[in-house]
PDB file of N, CA and C in Angstrom:
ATOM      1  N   UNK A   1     124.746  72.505 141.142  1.00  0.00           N
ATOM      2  CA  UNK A   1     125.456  71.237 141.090  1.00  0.00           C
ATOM      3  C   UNK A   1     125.650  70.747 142.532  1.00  0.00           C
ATOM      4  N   UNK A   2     124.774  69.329 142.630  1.00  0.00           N
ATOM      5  CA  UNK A   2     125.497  69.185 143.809  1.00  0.00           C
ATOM      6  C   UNK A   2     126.829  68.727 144.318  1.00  0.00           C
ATOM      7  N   UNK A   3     127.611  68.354 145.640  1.00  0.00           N
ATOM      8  CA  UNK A   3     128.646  68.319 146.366  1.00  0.00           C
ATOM      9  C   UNK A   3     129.291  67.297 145.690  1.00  0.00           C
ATOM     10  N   UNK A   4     128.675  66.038 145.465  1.00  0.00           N
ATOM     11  CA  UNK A   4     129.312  64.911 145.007  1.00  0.00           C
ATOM     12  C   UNK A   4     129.208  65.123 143.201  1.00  0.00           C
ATOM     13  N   UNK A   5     128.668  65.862 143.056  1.00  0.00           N
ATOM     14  CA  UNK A   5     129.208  66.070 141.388  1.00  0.00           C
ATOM     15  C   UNK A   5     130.307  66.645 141.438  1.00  0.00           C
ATOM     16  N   UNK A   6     130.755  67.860 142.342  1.00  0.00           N
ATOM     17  CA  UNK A   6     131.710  68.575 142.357  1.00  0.00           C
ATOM     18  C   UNK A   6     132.997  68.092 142.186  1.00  0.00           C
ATOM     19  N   UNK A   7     132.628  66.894 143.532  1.00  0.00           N
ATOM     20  CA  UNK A   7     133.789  66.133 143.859  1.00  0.00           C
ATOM     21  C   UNK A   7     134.124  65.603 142.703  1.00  0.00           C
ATOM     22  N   UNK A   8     133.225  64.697 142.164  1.00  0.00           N
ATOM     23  CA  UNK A   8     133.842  63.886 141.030  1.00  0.00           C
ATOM     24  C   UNK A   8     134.579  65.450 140.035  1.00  0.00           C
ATOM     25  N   UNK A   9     133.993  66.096 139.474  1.00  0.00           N
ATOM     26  CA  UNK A   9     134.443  67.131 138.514  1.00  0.00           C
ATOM     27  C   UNK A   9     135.953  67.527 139.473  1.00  0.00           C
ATOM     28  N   UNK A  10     135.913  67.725 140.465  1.00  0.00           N
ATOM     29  CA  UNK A  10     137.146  68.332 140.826  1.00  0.00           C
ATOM     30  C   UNK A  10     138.341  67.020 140.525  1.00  0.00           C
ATOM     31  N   UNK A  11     137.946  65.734 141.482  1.00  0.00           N
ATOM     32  CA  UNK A  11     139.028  64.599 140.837  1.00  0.00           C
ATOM     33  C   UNK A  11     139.456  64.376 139.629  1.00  0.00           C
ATOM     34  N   UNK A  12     137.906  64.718 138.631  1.00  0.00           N
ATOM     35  CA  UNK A  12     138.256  64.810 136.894  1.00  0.00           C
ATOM     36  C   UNK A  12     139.379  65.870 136.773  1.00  0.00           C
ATOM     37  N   UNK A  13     139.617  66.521 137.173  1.00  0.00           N
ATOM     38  CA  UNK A  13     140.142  68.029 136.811  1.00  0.00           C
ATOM     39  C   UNK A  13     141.817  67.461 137.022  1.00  0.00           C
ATOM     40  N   UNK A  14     141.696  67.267 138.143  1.00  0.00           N
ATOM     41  CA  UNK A  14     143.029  67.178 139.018  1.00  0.00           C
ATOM     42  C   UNK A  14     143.907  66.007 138.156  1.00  0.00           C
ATOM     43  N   UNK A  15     143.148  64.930 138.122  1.00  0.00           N
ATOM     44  CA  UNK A  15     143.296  63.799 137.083  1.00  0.00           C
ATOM     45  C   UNK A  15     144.125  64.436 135.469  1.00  0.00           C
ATOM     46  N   UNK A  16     143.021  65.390 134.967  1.00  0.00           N
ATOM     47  CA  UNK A  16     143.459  65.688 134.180  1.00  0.00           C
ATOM     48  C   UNK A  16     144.951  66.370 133.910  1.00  0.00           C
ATOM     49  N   UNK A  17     144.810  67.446 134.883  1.00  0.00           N
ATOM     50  CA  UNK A  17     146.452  68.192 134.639  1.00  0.00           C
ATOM     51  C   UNK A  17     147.522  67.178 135.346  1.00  0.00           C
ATOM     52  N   UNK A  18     147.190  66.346 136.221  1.00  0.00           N
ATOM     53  CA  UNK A  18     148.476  65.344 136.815  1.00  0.00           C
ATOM     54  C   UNK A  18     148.811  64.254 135.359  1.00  0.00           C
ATOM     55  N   UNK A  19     147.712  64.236 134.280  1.00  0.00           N
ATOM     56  CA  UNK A  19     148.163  63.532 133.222  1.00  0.00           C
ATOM     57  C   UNK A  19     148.942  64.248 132.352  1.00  0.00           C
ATOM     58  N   UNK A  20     149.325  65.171 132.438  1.00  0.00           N
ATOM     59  CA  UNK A  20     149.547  66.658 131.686  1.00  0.00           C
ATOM     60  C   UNK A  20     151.065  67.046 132.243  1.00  0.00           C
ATOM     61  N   UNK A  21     150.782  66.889 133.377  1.00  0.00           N
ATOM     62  CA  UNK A  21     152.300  66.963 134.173  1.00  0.00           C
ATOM     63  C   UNK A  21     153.184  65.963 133.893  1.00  0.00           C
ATOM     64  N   UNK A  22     152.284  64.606 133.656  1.00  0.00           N
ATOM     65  CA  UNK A  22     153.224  63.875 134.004  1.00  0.00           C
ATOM     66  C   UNK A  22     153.941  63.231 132.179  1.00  0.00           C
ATOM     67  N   UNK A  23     153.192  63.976 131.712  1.00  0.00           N
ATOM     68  CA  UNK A  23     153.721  63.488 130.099  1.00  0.00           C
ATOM     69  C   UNK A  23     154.262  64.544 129.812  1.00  0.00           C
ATOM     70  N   UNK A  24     154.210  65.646 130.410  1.00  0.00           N
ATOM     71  CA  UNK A  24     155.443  66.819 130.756  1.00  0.00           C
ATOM     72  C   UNK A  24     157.066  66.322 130.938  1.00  0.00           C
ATOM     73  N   UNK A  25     156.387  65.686 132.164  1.00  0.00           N
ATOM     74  CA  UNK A  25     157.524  65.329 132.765  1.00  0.00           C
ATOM     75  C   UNK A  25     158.750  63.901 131.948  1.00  0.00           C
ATOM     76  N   UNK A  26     158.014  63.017 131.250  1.00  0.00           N
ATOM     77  CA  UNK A  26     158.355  62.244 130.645  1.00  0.00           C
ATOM     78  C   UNK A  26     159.207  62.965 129.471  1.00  0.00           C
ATOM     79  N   UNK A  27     158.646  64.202 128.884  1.00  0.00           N
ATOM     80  CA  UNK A  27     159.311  64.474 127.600  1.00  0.00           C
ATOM     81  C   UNK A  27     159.976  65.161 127.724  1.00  0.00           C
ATOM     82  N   UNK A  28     160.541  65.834 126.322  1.00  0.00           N
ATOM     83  CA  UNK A  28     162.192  66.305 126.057  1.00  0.00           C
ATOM     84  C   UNK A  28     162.223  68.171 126.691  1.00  0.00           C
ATOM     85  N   UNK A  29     161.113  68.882 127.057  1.00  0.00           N
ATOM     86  CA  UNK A  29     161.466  69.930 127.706  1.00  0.00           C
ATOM     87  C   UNK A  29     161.519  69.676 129.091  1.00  0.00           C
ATOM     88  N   UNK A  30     161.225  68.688 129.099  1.00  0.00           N
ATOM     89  CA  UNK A  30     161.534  68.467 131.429  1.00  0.00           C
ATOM     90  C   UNK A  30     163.206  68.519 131.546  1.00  0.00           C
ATOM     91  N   UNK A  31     163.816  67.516 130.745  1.00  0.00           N
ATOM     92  CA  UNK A  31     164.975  67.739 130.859  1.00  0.00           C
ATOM     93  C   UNK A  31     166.139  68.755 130.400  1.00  0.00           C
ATOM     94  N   UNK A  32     165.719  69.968 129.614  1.00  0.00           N
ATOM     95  CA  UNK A  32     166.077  71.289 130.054  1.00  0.00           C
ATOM     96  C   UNK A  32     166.328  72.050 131.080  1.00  0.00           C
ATOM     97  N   UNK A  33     165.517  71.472 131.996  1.00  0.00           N
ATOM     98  CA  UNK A  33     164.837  72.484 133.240  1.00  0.00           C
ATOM     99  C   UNK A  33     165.904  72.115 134.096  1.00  0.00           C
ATOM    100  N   UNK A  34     166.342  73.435 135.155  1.00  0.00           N
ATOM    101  CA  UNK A  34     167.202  73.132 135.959  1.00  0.00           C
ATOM    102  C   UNK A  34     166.706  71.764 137.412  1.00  0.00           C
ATOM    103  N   UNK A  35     167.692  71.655 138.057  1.00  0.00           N
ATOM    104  CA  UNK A  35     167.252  70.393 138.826  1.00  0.00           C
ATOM    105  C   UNK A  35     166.299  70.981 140.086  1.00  0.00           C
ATOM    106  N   UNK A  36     166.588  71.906 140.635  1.00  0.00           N
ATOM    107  CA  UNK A  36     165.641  72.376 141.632  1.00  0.00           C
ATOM    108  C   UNK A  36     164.084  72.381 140.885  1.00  0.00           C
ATOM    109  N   UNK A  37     163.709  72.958 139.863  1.00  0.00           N
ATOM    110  CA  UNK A  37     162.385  72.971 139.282  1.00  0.00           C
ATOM    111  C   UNK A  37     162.265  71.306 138.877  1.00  0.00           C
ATOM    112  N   UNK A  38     162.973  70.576 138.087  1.00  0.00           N
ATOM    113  CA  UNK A  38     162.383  69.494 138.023  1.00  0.00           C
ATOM    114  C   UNK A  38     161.549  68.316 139.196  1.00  0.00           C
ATOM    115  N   UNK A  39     162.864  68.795 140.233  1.00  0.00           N
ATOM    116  CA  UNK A  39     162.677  68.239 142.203  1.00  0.00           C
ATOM    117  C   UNK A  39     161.008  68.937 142.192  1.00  0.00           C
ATOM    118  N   UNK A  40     161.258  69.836 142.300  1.00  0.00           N
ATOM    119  CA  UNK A  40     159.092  70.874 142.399  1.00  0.00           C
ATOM    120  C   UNK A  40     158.421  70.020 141.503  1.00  0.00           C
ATOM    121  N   UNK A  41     158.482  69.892 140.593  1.00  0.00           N
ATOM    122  CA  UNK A  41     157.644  69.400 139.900  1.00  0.00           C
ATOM    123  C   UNK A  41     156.877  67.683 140.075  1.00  0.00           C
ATOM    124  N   UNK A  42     158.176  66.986 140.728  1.00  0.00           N
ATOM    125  CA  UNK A  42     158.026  65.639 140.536  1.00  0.00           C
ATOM    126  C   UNK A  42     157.559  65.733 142.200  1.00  0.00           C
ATOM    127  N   UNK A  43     157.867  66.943 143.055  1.00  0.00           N
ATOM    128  CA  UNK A  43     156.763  66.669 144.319  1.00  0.00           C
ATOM    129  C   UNK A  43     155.248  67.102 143.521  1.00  0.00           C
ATOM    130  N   UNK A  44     155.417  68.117 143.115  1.00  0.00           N
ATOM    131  CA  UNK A  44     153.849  68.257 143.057  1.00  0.00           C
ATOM    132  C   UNK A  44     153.087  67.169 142.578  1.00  0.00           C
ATOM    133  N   UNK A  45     153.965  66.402 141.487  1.00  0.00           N
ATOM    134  CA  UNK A  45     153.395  64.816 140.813  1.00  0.00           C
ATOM    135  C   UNK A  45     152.930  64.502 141.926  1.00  0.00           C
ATOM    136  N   UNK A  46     153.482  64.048 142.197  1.00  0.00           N
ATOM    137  CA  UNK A  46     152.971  63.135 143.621  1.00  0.00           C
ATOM    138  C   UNK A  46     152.524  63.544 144.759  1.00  0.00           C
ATOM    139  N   UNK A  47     152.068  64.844 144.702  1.00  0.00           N
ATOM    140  CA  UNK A  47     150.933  65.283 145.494  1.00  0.00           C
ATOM    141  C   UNK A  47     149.964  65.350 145.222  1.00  0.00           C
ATOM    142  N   UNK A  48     149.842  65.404 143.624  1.00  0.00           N
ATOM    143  CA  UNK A  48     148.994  65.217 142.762  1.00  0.00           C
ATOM    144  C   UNK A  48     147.704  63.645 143.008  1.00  0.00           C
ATOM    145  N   UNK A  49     149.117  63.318 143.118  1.00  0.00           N
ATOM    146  CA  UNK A  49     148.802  61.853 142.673  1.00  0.00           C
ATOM    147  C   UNK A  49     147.846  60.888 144.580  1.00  0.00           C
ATOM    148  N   UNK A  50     148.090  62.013 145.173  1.00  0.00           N
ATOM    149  CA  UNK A  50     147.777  61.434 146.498  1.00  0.00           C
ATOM    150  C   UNK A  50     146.600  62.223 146.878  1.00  0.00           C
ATOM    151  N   UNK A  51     146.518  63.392 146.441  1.00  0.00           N
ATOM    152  CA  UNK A  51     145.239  64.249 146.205  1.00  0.00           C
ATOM    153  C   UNK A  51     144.197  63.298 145.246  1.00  0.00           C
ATOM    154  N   UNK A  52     144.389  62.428 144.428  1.00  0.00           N
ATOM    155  CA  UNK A  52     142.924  62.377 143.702  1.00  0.00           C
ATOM    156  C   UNK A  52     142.972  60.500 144.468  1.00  0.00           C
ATOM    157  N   UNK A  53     143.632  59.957 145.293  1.00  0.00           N
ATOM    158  CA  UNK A  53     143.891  58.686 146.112  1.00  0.00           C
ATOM    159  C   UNK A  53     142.446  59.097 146.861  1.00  0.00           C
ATOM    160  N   UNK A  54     142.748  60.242 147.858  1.00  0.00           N
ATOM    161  CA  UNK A  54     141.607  60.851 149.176  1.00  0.00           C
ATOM    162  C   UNK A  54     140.574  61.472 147.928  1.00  0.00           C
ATOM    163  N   UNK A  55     140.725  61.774 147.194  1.00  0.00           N
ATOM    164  CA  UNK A  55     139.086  62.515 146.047  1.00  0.00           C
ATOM    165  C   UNK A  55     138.563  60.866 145.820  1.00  0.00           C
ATOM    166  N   UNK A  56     139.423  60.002 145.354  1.00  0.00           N
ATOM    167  CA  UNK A  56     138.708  58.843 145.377  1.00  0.00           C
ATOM    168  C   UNK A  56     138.237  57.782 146.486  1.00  0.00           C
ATOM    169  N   UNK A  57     139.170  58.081 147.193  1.00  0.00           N
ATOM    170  CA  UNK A  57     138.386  57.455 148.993  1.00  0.00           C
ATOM    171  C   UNK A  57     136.852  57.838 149.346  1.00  0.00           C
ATOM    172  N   UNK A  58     137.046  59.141 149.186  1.00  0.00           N
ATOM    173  CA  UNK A  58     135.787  60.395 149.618  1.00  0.00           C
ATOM    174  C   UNK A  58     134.814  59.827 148.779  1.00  0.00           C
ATOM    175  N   UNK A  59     134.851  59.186 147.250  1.00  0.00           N
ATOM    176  CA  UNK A  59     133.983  58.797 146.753  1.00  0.00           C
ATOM    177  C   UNK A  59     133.277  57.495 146.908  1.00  0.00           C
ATOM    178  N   UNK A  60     134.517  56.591 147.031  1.00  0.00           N
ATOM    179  CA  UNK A  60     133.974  55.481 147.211  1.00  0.00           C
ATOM    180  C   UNK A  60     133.451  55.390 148.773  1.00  0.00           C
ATOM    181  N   UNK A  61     133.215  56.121 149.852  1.00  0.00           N
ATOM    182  CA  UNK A  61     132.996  56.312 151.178  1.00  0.00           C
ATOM    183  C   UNK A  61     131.921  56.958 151.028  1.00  0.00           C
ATOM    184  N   UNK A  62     130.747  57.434 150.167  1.00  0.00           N
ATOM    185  CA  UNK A  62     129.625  58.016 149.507  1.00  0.00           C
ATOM    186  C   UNK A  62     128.685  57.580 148.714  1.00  0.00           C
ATOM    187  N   UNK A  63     129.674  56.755 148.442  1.00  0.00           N
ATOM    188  CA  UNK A  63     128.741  55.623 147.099  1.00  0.00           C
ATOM    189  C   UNK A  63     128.794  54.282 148.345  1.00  0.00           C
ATOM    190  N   UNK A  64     129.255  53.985 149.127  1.00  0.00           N
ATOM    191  CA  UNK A  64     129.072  53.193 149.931  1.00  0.00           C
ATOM    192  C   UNK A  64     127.986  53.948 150.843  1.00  0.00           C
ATOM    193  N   UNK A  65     127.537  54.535 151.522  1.00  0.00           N
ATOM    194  CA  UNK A  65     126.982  55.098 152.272  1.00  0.00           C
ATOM    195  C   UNK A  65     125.619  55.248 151.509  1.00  0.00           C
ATOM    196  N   UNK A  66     125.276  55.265 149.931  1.00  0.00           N
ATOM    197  CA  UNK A  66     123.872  55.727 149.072  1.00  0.00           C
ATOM    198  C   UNK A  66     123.463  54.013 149.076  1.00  0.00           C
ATOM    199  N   UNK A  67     124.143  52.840 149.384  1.00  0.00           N
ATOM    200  CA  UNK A  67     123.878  51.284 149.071  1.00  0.00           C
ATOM    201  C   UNK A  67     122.973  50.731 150.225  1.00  0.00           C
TER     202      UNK A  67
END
């Protein structure tokens, strides 16, 4: 497989569980959770969420570069 399949498969991936987290996070076991784990969680969201920002930069900076 090459590099830029990867990439895309890895953004797919990442994509996927940050959708997973975040309908986690929306529903009725998030708010069980004590507040320090919920605080972790809603950073990782959004590290999440800034991780597949640069997976999609990287792409569109590749697909610009094949034109």
């Amino acid at each position: 497989m090459g590099w830029k399949k990867r990439l895309i498969k890895e953004r797919d991936e990442v994509q996927s569980r940050l959708d997973r987290l975040s309908a986690f996070i929306v529903g009725f076991s998030f708010a069980k959770l004590d507040q320090r784990t919920k605080s972790l969680l809603r950073i990782q969201q959004g590290l999440m969420e800034d991780y597949i920002v640069v997976l999609n930069m990287r792409l569109e900076r590749l697909e610009a570069k094949e034109d």
